[in-house]
Protein backbone atom coordinates (compact mmCIF):
# COMPACT_ATOMS: atom_id res chain seq x y z
CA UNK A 1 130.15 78.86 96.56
CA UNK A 2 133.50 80.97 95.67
CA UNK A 3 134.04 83.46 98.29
CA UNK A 4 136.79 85.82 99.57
CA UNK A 5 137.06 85.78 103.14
CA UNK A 6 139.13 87.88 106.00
CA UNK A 7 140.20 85.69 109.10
CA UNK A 8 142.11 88.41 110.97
CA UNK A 9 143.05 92.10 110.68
CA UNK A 10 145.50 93.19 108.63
CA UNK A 11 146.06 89.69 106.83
CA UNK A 12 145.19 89.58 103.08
CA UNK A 13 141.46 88.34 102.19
CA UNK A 14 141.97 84.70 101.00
CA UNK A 15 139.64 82.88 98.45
CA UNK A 16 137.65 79.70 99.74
CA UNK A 17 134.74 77.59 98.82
CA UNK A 18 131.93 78.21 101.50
CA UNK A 19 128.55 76.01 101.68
CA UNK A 20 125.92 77.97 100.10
CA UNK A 21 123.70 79.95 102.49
CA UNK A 22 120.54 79.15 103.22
CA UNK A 23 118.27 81.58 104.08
CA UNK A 24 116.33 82.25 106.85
CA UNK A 25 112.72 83.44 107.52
CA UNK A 26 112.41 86.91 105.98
CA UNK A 27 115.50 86.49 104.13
CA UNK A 28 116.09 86.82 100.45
CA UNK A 29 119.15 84.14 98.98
CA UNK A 30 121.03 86.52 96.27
CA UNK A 31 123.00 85.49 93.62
CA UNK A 32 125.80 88.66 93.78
CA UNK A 33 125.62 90.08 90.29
CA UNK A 34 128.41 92.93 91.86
CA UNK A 35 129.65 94.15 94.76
CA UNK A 36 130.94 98.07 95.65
CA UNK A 37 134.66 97.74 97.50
CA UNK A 38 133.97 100.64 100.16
CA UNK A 39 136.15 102.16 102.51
CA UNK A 40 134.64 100.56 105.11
CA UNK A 41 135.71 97.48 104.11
CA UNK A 42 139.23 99.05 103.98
CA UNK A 43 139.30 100.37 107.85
CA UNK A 44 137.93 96.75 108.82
CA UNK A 45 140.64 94.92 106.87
CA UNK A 46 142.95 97.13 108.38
CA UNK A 47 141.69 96.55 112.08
CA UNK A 48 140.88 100.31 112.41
CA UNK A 49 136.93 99.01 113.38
CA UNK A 50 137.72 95.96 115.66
CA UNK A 51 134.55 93.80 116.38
CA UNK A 52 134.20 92.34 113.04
CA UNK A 53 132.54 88.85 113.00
CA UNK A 54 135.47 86.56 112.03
CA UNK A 55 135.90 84.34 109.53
CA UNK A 56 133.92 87.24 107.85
CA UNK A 57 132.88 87.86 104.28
CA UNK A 58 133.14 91.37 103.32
CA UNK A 59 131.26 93.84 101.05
CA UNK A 60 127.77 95.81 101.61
CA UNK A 61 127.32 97.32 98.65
CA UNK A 62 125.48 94.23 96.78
CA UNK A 63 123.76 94.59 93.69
CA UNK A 64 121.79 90.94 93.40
CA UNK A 65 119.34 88.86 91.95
CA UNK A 66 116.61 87.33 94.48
CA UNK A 67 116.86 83.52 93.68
CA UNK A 68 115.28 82.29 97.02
CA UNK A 69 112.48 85.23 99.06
CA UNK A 70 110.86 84.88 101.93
CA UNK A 71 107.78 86.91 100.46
CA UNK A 72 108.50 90.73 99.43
CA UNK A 73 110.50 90.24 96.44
CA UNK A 74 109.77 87.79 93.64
CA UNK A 75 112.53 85.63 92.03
CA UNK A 76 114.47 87.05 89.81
CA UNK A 77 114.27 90.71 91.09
CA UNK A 78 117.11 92.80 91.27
CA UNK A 79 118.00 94.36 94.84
CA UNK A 80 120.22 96.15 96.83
CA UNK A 81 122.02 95.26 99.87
CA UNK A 82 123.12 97.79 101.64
CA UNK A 83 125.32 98.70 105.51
CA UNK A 84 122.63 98.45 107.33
CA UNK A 85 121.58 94.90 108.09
CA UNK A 86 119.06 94.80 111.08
CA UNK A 87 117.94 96.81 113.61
CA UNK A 88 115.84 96.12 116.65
CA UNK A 89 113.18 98.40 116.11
CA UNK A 90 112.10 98.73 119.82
CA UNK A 91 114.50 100.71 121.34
CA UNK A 92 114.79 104.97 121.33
CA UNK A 93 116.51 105.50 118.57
CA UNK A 94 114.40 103.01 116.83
CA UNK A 95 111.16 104.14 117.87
CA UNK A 96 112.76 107.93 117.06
CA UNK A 97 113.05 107.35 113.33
CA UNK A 98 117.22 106.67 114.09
CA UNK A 99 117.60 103.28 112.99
CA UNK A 100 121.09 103.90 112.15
CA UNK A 101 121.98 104.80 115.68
CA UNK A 102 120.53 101.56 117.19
CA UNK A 103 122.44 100.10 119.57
CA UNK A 104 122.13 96.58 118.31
CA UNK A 105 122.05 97.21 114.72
CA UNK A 106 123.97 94.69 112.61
CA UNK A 107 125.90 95.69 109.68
CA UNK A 108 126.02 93.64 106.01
CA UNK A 109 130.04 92.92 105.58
CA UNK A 110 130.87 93.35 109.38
CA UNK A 111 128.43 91.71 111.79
CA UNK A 112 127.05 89.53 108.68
CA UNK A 113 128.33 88.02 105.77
CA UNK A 114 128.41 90.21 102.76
CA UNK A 115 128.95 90.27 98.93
CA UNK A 116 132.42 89.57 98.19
CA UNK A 117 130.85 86.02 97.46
CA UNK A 118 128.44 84.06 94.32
CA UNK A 119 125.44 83.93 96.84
CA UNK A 120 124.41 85.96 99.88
CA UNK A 121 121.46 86.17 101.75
CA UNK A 122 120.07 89.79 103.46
CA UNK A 123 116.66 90.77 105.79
CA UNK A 124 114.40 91.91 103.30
CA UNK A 125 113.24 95.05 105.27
CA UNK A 126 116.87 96.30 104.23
CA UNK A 127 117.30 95.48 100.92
CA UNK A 128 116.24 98.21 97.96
CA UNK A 129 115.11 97.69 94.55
CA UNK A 130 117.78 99.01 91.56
CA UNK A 131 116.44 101.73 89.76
CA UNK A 132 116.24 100.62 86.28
CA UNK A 133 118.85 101.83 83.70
CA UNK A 134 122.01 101.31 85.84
CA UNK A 135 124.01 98.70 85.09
CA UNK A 136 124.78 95.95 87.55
CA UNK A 137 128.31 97.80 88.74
CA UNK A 138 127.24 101.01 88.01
CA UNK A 139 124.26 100.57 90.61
CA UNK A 140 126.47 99.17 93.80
CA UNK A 141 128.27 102.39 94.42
CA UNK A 142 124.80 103.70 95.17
CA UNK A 143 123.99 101.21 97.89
CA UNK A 144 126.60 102.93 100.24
CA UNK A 145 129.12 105.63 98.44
CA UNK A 146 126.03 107.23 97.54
CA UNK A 147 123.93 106.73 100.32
CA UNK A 148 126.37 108.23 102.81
CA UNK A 149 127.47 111.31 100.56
CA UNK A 150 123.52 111.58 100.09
CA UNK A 151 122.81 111.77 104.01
CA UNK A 152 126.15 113.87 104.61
CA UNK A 153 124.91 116.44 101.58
CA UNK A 154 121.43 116.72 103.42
CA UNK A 155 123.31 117.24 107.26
CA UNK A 156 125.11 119.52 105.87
CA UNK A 157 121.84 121.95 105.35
CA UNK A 158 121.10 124.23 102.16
CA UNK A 159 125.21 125.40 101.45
CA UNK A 160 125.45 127.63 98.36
CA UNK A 161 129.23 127.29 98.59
CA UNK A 162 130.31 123.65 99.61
CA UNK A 163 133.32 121.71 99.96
CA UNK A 164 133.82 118.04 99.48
CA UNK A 165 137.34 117.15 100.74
CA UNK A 166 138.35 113.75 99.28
CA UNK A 167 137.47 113.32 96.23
CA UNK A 168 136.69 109.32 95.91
CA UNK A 169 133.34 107.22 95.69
CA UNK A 170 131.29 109.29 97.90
CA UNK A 171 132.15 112.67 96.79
CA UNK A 172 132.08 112.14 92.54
CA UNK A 173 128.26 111.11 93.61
CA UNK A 174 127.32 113.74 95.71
CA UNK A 175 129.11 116.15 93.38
CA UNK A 176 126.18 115.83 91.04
CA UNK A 177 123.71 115.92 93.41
CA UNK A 178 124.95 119.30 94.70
CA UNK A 179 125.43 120.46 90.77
CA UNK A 180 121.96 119.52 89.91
CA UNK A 181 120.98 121.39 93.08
CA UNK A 182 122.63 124.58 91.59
CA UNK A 183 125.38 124.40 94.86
CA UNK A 184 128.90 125.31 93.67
CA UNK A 185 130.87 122.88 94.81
CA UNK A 186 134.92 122.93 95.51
CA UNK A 187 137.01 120.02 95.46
CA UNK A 188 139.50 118.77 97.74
CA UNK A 189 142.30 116.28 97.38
CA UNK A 190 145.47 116.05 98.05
CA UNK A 191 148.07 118.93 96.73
CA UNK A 192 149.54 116.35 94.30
CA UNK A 193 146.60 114.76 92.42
CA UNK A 194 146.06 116.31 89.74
CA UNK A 195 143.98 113.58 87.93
CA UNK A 196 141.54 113.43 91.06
CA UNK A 197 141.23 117.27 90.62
CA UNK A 198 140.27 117.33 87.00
CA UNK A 199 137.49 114.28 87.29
CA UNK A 200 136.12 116.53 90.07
CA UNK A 201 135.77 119.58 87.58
CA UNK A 202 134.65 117.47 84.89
CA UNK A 203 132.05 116.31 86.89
CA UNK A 204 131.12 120.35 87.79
CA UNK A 205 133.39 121.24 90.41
CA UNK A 206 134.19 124.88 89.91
CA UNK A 207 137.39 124.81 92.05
CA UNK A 208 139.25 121.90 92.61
CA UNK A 209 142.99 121.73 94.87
CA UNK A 210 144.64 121.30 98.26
CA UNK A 211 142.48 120.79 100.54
CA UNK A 212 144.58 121.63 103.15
CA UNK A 213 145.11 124.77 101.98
CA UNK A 214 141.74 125.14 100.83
CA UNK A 215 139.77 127.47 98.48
CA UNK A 216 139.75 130.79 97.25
CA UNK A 217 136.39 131.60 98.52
CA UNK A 218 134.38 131.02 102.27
CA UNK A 219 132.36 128.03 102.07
CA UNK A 220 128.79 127.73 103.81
CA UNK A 221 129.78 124.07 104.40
CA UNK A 222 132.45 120.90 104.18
CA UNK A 223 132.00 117.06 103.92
CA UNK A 224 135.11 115.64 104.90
CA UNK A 225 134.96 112.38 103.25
CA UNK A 226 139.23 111.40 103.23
CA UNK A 227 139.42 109.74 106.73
CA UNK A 228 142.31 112.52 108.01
CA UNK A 229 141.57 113.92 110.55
CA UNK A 230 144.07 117.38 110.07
CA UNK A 231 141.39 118.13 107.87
CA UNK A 232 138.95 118.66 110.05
CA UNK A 233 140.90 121.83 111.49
CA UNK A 234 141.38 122.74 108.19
CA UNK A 235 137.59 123.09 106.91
CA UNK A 236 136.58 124.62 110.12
CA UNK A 237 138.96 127.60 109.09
CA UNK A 238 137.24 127.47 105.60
CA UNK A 239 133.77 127.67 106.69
CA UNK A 240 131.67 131.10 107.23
CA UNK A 241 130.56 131.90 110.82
CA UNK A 242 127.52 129.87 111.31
CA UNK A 243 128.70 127.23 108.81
CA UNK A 244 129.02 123.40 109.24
CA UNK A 245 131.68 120.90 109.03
CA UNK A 246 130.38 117.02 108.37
CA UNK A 247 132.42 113.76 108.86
CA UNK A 248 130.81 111.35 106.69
CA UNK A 249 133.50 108.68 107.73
CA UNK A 250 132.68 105.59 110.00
CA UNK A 251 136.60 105.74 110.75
CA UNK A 252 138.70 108.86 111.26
CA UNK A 253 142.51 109.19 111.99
CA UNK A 254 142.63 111.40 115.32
CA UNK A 255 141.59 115.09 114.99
CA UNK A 256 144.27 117.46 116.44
CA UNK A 257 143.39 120.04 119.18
CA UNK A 258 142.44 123.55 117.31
CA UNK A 259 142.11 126.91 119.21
CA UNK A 260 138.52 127.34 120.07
CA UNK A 261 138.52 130.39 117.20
CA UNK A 262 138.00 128.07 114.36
CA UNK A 263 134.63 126.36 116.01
CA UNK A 264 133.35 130.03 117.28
CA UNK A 265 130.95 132.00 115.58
CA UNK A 266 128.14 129.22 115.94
CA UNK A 267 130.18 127.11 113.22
CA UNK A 268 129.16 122.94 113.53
CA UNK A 269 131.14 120.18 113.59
CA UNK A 270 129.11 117.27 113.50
CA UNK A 271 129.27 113.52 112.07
CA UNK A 272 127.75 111.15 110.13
CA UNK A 273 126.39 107.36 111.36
CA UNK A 274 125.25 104.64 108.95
CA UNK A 275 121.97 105.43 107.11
CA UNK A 276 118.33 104.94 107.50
CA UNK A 277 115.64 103.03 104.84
CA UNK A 278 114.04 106.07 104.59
CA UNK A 279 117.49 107.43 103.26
CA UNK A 280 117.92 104.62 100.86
CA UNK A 281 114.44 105.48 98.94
CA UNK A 282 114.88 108.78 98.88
CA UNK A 283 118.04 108.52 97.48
CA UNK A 284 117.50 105.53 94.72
CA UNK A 285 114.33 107.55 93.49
CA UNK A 286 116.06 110.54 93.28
CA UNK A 287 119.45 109.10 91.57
CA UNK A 288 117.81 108.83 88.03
CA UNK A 289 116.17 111.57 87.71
CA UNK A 290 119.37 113.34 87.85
CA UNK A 291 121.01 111.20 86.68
CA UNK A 292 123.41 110.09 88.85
CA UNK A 293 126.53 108.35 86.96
CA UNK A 294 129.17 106.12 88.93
CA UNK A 295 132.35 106.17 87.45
CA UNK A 296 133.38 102.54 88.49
CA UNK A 297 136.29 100.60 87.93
CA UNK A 298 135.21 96.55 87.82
CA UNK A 299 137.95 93.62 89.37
CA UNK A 300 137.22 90.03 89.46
CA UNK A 301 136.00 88.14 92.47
CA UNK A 302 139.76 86.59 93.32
CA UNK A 303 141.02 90.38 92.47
CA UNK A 304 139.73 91.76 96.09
CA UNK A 305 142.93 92.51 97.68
CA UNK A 306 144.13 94.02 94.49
CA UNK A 307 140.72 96.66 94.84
CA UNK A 308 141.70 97.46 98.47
CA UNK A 309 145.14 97.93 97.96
CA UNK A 310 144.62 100.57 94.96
CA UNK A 311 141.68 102.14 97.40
CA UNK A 312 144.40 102.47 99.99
CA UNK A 313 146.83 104.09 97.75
CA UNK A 314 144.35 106.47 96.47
CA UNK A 315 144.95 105.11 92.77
CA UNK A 316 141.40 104.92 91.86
CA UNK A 317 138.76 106.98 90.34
CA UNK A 318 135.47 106.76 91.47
CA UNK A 319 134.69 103.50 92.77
CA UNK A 320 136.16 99.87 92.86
CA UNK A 321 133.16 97.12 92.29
CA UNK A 322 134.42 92.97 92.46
CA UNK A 323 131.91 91.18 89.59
CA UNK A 324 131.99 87.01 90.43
């Protein structure tokens, strides 16, 4: 099969012709039909998260088509692939409901192969079914972008007045969420982008700007999707007393120190880990009834580096996908 492969950080992804996997019990064999560039991938390219099996094929948001199942899905159904891989399912967090903290967890595009590939194979207990009526790269943005901004939206409690600081795949997804909700959300980017500020108010953002600077108005609550860590600081001084401040990143740049002031008044800083199934169906039944739209911008297979590099330069809108 074609495939685009990392051997080391910070070296470009180079194309290659892998055997075809063969799957193993429980495992469905995908044909990938699309796969979601996320900013994951980015940090792991870049060597900022440093265990990654190597030679490793990247990409965990994977919209596929079950050609091979080891029971729960028949051929020819169209799944999900998410972060999460495998978990133990015996240890605390485990047995607690937090799968996503598990200890041993394995994640798709990291500690397994992934999607930027023709085939893949995934554990079926962490695969989803596609809600019907997305199409094929419209649907993988959901299978991590909007599974993270969904769990960071629902940490961050029942904010009125929220911020979404960074305005890329995650945030243009939880945007509606929040809109649908009847939150006002505000926008954050960086002083300059102007384009990035008027897809977030076309998409129902009532104030969209610096982030840095911030808004007009106190906010109940912040996501802090842009992996700066400054900005943490920054949306603890926007937040009301009693208000929280959520890093949905896997991968931050190192918060400053900040007088104890700005984290007084019972505000809470907290972050975000992976996701849970339990997130994943909530959020893929919910997504249509909205509905959810990605705003996706497609690449071909060989085109990967080309995706990351524009995600690193913060030159997309929305999300990246790679079709085969």
């Amino acid at each position: 099969m074609r495939a685009i492969v990392l051997d080391a950080p910070r070296q470009p992804l180079r194309p290659a012709e892998l055997p075809d996997p063969v799957p193993g019990p429980g495992q469905a064999l995908l044909r990938v039909r699309a796969c979601g560039v996320c900013r994951t991938d980015l940090h792991v390219v870049d060597g900022d998260l440093t265990e990654p099996k190597l030679p490793l094929v990247l990409g965990h948001q994977i919209v596929g088509e079950v050609l091979a199942s080891g029971g729960r899905f028949a051929p020819g159904a169209r799944v999900g692939v998410p972060w999460l891989g495998w978990t133990c399912g015996e240890c605390r967090y485990c047995l607690a409901s937090q799968e996503n903290l598990c200890d041993r967890a394995r994640f798709t595009g990291y500690d397994l192969d992934g999607g930027y590939a023709e085939l893949a194979v995934a554990d079926e207990r962490y695969c989803f079914p596609v809600p019907e009526g997305y199409p094929d790269e419209q649907a993988a943005p959901l299978l991590c972008a909007g599974l993270i901004g969904y769990r960071s939206l629902r940490l961050a409690g029942d904010a009125e007045r929220l911020g979404l600081y960074g305005f890329g795949a995650s945030a243009h997804i939880v945007c509606q969420v929040a809109v649908a909700r009847g939150r006002r959300v505000y926008a954050g980017t960086r002083a300059d982008d102007d384009e990035g500020q008027a897809f977030a108010q076309s998409l129902g953002a009532i104030w969209s700007g610096d982030a840095a600077a911030g808004p007009p108005d106190e906010l109940d609550a912040v996501i802090v999707f842009a992996p700066v860590g400054e900005l943490v600081p920054a949306a603890l001084r926007h937040v009301r007393k009693g208000g929280s401040v959520v890093c949905a990143g896997i991968h931050m740049s190192d918060i400053p120190s900040f007088p104890y002031e700005l984290l007084w008044g019972e505000r809470v800083l907290r972050s975000v880990a992976n996701l849970t199934r339990a997130d994943g169906e909530e959020f893929l039944a919910l997504a249509p009834t909205i509905p959810v739209r990605t705003e996706v911008e497609t690449f071909p297979l060989e085109e990967a580096n080309e995706a990351l590099d524009r995600l690193r330069r913060g030159t997309l809108r929305g999300a990246a996908v790679l079709v085969p």
